[in-house]
PDB file of N, CA and C in Angstrom:
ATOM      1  N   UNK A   1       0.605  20.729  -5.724  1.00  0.00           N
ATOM      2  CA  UNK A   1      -0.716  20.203  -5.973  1.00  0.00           C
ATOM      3  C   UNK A   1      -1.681  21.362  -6.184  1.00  0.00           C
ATOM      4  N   UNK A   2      -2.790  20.916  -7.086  1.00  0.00           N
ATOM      5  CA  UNK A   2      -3.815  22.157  -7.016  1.00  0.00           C
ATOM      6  C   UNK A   2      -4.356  22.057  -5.451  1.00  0.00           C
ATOM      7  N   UNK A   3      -4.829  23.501  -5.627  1.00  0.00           N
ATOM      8  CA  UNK A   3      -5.402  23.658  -3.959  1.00  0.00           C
ATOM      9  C   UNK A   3      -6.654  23.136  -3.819  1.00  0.00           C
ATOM     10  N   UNK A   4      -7.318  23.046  -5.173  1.00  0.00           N
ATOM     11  CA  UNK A   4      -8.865  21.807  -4.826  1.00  0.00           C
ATOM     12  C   UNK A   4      -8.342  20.385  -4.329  1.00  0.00           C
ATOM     13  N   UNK A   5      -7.594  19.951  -4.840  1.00  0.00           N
ATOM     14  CA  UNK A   5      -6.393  18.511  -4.755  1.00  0.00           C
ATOM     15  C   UNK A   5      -6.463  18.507  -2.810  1.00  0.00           C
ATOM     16  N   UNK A   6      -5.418  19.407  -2.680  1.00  0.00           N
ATOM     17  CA  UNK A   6      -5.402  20.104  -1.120  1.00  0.00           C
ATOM     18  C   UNK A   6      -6.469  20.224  -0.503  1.00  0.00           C
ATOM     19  N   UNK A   7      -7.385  21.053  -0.592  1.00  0.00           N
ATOM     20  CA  UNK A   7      -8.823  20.503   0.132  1.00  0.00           C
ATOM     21  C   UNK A   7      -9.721  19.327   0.342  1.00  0.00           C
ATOM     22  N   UNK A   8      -9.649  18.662  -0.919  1.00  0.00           N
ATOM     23  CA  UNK A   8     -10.464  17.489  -0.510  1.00  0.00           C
ATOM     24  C   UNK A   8      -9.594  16.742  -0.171  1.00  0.00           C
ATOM     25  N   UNK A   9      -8.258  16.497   0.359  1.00  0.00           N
ATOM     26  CA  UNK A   9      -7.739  15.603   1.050  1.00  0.00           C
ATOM     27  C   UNK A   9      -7.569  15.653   2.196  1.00  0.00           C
ATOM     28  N   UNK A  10      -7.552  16.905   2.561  1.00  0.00           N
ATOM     29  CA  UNK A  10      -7.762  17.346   4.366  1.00  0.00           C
ATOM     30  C   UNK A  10      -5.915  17.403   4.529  1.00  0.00           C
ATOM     31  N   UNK A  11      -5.357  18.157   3.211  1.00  0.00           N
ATOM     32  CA  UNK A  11      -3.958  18.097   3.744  1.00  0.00           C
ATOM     33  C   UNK A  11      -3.445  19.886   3.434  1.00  0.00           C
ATOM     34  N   UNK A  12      -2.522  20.307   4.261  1.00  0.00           N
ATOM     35  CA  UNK A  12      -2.436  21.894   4.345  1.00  0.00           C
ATOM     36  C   UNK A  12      -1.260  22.014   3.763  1.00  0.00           C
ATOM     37  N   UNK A  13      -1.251  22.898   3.483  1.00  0.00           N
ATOM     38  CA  UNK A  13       0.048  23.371   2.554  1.00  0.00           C
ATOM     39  C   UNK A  13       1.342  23.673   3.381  1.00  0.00           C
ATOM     40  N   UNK A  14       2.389  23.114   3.538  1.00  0.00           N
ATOM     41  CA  UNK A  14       3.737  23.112   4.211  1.00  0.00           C
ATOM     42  C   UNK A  14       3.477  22.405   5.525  1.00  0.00           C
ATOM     43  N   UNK A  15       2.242  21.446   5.437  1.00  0.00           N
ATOM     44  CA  UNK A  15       2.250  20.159   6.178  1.00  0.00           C
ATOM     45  C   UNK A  15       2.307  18.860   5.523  1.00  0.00           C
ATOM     46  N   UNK A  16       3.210  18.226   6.155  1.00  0.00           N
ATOM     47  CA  UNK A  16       3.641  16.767   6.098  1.00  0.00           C
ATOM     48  C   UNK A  16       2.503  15.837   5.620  1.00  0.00           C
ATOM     49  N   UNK A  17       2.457  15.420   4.453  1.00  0.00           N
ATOM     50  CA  UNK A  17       1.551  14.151   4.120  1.00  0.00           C
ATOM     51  C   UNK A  17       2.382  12.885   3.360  1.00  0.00           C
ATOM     52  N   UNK A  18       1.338  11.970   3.450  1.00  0.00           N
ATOM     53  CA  UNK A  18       1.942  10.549   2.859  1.00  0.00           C
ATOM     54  C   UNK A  18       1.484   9.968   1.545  1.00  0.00           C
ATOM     55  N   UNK A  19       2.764   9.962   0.558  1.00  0.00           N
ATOM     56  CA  UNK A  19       2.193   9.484  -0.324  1.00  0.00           C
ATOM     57  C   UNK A  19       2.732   8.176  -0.616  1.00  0.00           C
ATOM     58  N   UNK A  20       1.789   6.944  -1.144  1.00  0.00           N
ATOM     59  CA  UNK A  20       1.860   5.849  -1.034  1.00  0.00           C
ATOM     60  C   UNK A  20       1.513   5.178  -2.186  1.00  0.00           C
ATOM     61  N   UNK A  21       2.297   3.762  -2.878  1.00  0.00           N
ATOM     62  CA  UNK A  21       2.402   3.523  -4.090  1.00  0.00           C
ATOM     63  C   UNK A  21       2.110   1.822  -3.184  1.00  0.00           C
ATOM     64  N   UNK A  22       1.581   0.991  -4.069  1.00  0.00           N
ATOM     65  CA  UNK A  22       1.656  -0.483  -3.300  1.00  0.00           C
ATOM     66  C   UNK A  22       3.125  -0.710  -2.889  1.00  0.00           C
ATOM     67  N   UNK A  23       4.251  -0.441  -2.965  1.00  0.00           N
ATOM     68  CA  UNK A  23       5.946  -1.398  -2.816  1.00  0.00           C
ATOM     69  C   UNK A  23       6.504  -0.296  -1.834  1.00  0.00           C
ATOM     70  N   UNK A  24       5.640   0.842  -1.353  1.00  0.00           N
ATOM     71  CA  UNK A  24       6.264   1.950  -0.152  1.00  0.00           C
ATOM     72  C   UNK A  24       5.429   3.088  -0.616  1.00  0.00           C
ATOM     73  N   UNK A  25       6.033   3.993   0.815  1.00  0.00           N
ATOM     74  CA  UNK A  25       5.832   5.619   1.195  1.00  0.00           C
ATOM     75  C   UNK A  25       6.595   6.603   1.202  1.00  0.00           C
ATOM     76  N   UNK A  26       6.413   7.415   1.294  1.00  0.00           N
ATOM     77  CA  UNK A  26       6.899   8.407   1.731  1.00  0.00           C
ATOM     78  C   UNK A  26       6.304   9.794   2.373  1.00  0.00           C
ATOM     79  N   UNK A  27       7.060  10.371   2.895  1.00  0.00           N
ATOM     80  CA  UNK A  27       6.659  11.957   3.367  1.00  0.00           C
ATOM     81  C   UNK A  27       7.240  12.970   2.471  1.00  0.00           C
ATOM     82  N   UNK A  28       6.490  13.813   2.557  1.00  0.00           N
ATOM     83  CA  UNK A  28       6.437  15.135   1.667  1.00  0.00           C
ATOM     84  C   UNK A  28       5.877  16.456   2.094  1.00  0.00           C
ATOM     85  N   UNK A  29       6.655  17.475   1.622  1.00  0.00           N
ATOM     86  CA  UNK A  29       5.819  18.316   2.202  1.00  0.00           C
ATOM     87  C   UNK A  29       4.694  19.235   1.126  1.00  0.00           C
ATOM     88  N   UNK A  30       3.415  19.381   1.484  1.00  0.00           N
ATOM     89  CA  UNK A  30       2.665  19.453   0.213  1.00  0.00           C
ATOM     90  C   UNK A  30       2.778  21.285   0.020  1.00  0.00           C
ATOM     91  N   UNK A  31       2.638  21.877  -1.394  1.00  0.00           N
ATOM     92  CA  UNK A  31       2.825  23.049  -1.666  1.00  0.00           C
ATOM     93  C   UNK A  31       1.302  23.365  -2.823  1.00  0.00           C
ATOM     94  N   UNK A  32       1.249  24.503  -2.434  1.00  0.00           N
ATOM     95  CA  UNK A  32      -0.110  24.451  -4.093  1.00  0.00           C
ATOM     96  C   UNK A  32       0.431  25.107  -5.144  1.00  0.00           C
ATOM     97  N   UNK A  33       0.138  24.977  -6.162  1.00  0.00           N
ATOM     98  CA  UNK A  33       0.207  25.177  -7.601  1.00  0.00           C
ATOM     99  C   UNK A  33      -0.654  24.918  -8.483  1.00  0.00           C
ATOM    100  N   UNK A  34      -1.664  26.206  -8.212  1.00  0.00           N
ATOM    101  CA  UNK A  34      -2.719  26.288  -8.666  1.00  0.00           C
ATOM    102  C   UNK A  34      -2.879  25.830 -11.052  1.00  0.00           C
ATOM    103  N   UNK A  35      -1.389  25.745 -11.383  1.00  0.00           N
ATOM    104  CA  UNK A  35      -1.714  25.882 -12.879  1.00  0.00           C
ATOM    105  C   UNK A  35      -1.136  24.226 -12.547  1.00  0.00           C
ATOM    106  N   UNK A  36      -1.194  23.787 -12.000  1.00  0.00           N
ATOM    107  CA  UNK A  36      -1.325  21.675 -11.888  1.00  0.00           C
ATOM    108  C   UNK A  36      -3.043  21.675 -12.236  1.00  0.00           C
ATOM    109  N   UNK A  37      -3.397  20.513 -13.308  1.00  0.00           N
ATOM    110  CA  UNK A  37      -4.395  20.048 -13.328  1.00  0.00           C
ATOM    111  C   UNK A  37      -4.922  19.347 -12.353  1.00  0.00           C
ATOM    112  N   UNK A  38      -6.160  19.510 -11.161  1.00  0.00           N
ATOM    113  CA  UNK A  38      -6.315  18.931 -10.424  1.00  0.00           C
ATOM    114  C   UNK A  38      -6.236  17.300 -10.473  1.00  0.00           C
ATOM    115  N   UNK A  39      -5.901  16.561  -9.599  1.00  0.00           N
ATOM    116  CA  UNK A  39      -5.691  15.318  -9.975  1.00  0.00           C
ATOM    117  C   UNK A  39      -4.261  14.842  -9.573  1.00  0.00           C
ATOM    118  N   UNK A  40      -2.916  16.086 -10.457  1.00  0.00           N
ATOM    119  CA  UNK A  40      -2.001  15.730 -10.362  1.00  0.00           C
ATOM    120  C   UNK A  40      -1.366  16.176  -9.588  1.00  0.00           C
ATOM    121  N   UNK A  41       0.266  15.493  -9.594  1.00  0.00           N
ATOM    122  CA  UNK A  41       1.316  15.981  -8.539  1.00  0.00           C
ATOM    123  C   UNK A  41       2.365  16.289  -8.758  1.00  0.00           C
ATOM    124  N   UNK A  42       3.255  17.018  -8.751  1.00  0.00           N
ATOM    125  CA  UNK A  42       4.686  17.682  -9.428  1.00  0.00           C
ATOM    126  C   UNK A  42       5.263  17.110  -8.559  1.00  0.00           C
ATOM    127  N   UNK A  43       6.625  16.442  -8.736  1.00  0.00           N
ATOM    128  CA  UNK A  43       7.624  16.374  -7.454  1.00  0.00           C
ATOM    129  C   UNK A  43       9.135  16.137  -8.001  1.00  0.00           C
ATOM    130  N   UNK A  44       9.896  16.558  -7.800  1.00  0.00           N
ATOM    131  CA  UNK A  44      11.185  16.474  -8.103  1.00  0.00           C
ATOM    132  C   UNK A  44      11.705  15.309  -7.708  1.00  0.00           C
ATOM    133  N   UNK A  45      12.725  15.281  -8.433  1.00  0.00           N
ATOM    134  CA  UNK A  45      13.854  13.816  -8.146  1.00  0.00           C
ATOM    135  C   UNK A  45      14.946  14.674  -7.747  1.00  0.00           C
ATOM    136  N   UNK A  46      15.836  13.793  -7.213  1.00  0.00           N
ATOM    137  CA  UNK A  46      17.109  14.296  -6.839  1.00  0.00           C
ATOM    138  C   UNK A  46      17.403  14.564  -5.237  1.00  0.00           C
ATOM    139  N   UNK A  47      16.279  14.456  -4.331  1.00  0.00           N
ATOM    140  CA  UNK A  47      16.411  15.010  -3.223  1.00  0.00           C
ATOM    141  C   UNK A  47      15.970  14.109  -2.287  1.00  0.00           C
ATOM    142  N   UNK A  48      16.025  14.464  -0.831  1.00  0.00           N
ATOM    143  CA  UNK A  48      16.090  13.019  -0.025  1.00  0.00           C
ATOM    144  C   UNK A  48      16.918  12.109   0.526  1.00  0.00           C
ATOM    145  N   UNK A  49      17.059  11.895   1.821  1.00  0.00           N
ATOM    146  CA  UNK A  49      17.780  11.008   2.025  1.00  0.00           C
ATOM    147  C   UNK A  49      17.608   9.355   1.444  1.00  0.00           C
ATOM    148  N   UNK A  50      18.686   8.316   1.185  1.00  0.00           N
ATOM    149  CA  UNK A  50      18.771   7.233   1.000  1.00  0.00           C
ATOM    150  C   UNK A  50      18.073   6.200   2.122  1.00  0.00           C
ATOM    151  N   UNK A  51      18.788   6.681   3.581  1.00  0.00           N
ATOM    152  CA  UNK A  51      18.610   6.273   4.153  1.00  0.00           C
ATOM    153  C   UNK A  51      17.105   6.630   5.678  1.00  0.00           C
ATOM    154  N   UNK A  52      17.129   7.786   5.249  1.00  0.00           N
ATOM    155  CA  UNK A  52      16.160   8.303   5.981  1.00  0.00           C
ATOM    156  C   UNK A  52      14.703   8.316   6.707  1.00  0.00           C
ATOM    157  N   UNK A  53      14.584   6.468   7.045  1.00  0.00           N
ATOM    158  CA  UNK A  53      13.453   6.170   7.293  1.00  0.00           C
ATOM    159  C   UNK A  53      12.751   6.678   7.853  1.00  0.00           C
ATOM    160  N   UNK A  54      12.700   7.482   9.027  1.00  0.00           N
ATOM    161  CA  UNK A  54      11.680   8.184   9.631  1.00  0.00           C
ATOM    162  C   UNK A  54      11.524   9.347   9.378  1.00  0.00           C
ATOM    163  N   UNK A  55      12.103  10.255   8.413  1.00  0.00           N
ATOM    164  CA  UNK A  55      11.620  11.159   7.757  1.00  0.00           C
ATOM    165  C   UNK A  55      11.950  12.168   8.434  1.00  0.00           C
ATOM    166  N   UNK A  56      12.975  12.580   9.449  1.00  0.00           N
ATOM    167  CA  UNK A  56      13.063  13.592  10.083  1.00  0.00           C
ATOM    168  C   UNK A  56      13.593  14.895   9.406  1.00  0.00           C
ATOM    169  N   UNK A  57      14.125  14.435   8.496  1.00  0.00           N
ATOM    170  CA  UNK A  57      15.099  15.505   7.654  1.00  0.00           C
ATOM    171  C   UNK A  57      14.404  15.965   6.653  1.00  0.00           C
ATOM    172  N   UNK A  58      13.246  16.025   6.300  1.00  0.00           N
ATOM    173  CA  UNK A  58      12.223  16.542   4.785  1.00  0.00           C
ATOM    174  C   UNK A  58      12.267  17.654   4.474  1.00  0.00           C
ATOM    175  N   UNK A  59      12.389  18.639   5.761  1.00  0.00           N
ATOM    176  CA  UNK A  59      12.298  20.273   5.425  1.00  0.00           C
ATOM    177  C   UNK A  59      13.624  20.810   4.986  1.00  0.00           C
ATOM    178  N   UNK A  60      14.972  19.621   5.382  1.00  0.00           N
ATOM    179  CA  UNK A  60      16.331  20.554   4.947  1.00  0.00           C
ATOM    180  C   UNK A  60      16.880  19.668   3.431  1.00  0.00           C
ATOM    181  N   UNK A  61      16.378  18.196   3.482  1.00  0.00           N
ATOM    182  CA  UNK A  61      17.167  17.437   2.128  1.00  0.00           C
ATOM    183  C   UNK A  61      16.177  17.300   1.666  1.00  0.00           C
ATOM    184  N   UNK A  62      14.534  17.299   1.647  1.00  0.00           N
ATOM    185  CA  UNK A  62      13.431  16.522   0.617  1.00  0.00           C
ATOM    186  C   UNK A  62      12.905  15.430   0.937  1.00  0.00           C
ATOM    187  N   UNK A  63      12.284  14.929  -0.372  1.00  0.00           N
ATOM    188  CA  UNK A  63      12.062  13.739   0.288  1.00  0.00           C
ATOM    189  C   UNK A  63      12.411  12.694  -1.354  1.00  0.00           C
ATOM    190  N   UNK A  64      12.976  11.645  -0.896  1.00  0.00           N
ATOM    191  CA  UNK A  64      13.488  10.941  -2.131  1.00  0.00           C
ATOM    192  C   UNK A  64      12.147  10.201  -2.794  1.00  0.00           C
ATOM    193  N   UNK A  65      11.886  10.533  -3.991  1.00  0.00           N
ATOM    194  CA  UNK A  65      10.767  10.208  -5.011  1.00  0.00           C
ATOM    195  C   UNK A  65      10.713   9.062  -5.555  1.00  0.00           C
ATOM    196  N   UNK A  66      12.364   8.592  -5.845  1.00  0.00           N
ATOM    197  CA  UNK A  66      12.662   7.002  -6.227  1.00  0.00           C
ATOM    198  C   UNK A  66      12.080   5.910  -5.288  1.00  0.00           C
ATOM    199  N   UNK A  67      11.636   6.610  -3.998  1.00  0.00           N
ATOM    200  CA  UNK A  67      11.010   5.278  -3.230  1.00  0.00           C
ATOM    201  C   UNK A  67      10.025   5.140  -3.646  1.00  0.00           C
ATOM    202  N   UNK A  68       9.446   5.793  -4.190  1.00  0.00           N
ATOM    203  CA  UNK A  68       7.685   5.590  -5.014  1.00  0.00           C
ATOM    204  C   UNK A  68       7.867   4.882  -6.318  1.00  0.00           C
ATOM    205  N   UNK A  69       9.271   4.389  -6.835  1.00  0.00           N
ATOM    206  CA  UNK A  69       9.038   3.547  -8.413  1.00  0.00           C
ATOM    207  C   UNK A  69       9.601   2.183  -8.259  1.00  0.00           C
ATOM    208  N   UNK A  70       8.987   1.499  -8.893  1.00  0.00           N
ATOM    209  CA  UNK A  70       9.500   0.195  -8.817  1.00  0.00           C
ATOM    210  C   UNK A  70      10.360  -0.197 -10.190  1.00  0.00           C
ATOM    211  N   UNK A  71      10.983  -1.236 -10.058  1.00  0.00           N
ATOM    212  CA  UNK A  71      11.529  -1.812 -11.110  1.00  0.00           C
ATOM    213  C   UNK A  71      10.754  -3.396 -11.668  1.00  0.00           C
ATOM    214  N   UNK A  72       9.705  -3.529 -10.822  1.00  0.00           N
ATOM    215  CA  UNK A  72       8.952  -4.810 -11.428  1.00  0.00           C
ATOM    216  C   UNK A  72       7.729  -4.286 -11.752  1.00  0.00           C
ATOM    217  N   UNK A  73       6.970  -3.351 -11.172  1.00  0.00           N
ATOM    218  CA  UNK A  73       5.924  -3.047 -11.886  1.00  0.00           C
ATOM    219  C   UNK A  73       5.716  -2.284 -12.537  1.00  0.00           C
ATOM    220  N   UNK A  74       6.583  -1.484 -12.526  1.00  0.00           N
ATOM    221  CA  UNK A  74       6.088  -0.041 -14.118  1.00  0.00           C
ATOM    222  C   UNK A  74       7.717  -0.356 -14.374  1.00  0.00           C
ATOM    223  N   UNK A  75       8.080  -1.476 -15.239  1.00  0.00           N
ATOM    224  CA  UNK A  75       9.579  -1.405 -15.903  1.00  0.00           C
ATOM    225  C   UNK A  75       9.656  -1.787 -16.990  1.00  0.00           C
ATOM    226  N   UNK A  76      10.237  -0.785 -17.930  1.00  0.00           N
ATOM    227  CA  UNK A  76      10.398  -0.753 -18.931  1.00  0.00           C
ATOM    228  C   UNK A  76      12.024  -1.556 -19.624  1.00  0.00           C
ATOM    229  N   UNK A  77      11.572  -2.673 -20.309  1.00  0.00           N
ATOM    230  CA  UNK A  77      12.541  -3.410 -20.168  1.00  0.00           C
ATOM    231  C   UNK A  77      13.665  -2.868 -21.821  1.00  0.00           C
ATOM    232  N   UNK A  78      12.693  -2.257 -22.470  1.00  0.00           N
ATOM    233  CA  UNK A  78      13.949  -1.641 -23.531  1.00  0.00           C
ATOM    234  C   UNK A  78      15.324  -1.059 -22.729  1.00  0.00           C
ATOM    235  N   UNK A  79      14.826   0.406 -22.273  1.00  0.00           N
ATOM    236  CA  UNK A  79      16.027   0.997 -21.730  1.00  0.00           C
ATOM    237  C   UNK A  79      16.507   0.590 -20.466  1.00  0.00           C
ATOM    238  N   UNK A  80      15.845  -0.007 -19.850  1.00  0.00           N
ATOM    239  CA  UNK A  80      16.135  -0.700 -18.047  1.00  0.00           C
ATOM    240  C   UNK A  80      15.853   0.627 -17.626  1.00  0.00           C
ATOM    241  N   UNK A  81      14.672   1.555 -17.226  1.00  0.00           N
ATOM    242  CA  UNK A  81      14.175   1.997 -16.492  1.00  0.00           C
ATOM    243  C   UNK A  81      12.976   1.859 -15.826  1.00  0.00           C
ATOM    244  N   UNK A  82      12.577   1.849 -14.724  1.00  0.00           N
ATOM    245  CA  UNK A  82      11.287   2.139 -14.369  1.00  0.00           C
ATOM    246  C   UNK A  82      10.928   3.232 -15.016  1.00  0.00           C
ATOM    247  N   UNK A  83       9.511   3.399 -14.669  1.00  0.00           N
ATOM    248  CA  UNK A  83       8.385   4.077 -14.836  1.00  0.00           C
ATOM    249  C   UNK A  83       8.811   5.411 -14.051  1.00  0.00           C
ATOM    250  N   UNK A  84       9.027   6.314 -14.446  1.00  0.00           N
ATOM    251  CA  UNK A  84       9.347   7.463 -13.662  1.00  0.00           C
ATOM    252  C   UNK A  84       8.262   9.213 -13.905  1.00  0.00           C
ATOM    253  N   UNK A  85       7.264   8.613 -14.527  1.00  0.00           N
ATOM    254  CA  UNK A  85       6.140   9.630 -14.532  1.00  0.00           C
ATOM    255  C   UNK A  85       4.610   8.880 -15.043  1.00  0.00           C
ATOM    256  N   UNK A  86       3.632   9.852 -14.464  1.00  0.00           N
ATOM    257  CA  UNK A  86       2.273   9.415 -14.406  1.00  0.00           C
ATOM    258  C   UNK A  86       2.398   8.013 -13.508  1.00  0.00           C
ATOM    259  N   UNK A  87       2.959   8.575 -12.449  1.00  0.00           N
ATOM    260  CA  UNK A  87       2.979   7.184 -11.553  1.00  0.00           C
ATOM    261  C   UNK A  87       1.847   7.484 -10.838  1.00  0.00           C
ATOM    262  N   UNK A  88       0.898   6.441 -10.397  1.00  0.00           N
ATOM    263  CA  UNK A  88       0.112   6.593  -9.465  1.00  0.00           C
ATOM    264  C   UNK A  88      -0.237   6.618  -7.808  1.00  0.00           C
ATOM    265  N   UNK A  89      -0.956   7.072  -7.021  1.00  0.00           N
ATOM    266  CA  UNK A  89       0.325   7.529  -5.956  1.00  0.00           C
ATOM    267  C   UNK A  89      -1.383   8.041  -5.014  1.00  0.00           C
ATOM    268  N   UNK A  90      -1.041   7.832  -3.997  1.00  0.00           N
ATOM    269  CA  UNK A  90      -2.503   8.087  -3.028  1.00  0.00           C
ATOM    270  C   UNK A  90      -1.717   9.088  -2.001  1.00  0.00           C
ATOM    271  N   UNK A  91      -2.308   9.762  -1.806  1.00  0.00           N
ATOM    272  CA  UNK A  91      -2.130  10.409  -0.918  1.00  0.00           C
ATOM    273  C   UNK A  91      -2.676  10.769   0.663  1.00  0.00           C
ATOM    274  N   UNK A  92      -2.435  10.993   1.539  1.00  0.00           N
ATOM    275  CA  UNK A  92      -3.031  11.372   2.785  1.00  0.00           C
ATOM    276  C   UNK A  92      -2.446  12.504   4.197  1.00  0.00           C
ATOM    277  N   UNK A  93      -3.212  12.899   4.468  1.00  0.00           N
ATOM    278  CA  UNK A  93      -2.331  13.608   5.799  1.00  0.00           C
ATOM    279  C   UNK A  93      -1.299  12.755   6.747  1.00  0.00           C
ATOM    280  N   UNK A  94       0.311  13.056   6.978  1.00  0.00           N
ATOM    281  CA  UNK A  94       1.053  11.767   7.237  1.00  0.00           C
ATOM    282  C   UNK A  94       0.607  11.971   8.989  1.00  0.00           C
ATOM    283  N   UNK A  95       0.416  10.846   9.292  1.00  0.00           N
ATOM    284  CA  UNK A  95       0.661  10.864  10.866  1.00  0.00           C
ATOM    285  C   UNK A  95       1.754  10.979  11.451  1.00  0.00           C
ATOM    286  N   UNK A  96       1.770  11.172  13.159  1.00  0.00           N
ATOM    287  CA  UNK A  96       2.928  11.473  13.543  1.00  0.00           C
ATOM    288  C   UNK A  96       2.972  10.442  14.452  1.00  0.00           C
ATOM    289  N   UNK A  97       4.123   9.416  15.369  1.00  0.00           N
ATOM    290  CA  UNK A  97       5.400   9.167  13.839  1.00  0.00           C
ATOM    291  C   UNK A  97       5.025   8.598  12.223  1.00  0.00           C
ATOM    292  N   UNK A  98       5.545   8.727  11.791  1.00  0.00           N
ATOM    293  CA  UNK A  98       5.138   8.232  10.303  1.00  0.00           C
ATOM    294  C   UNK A  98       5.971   6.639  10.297  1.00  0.00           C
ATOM    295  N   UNK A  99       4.714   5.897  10.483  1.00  0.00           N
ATOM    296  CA  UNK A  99       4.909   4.130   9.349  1.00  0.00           C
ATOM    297  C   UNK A  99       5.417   4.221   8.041  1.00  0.00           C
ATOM    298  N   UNK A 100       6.589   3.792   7.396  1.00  0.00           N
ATOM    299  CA  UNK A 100       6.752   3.910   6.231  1.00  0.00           C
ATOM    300  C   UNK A 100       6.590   2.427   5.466  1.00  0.00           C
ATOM    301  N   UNK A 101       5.694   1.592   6.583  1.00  0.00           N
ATOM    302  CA  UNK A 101       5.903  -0.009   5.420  1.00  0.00           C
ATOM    303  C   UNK A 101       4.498   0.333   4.893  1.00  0.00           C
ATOM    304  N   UNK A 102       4.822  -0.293   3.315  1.00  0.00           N
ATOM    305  CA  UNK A 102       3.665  -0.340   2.641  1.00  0.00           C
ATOM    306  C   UNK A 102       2.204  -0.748   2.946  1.00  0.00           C
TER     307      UNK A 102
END
């Protein structure tokens, strides 16, 4: 995230925040990258547990990104994918323990 992004959210860099889509959450750990247009958010796919509801494992597997897309509301019914960028996505400092229902 840009580090203006990072400041006005009250979230620190290689601390745990929550980002949240209406259908779920997740935890993440936030990093800056100052050449991101403020606003936005970089995050990889591929990482994360499946099963990992309480999020204990973020700093050694990630955090899985597919919990943030849906298949009914951003789905694209040509190829049968969701929506897998310019998803919209709120963010906040995650509490501890972390709630993951929507």
């Amino acid at each position: 995230m840009n580090s203006a992004d990072l400041t006005d959210l009250g979230v620190a860099k290689g601390r745990r925040n929550r980002d949240r889509v209406a259908h779920g959450a997740i935890v993440a750990l936030a990093d800056v990258d100052d050449g991101l247009r403020a606003g936005s958010v970089s995050m990889s796919f591929g990482f994360g547990g499946a099963r990992d509801v309480d999020h204990r494992d973020i700093r050694s597997v990630g955090s899985s990104v597919a919990r943030l897309l849906s298949t009914r509301d951003y789905f694209d019914s040509y190829p049968g994918q969701p929506r897998m960028s310019s998803v919209p996505i709120r963010i906040r400092p995650a509490p501890r323990p972390f709630d993951p229902s929507p």
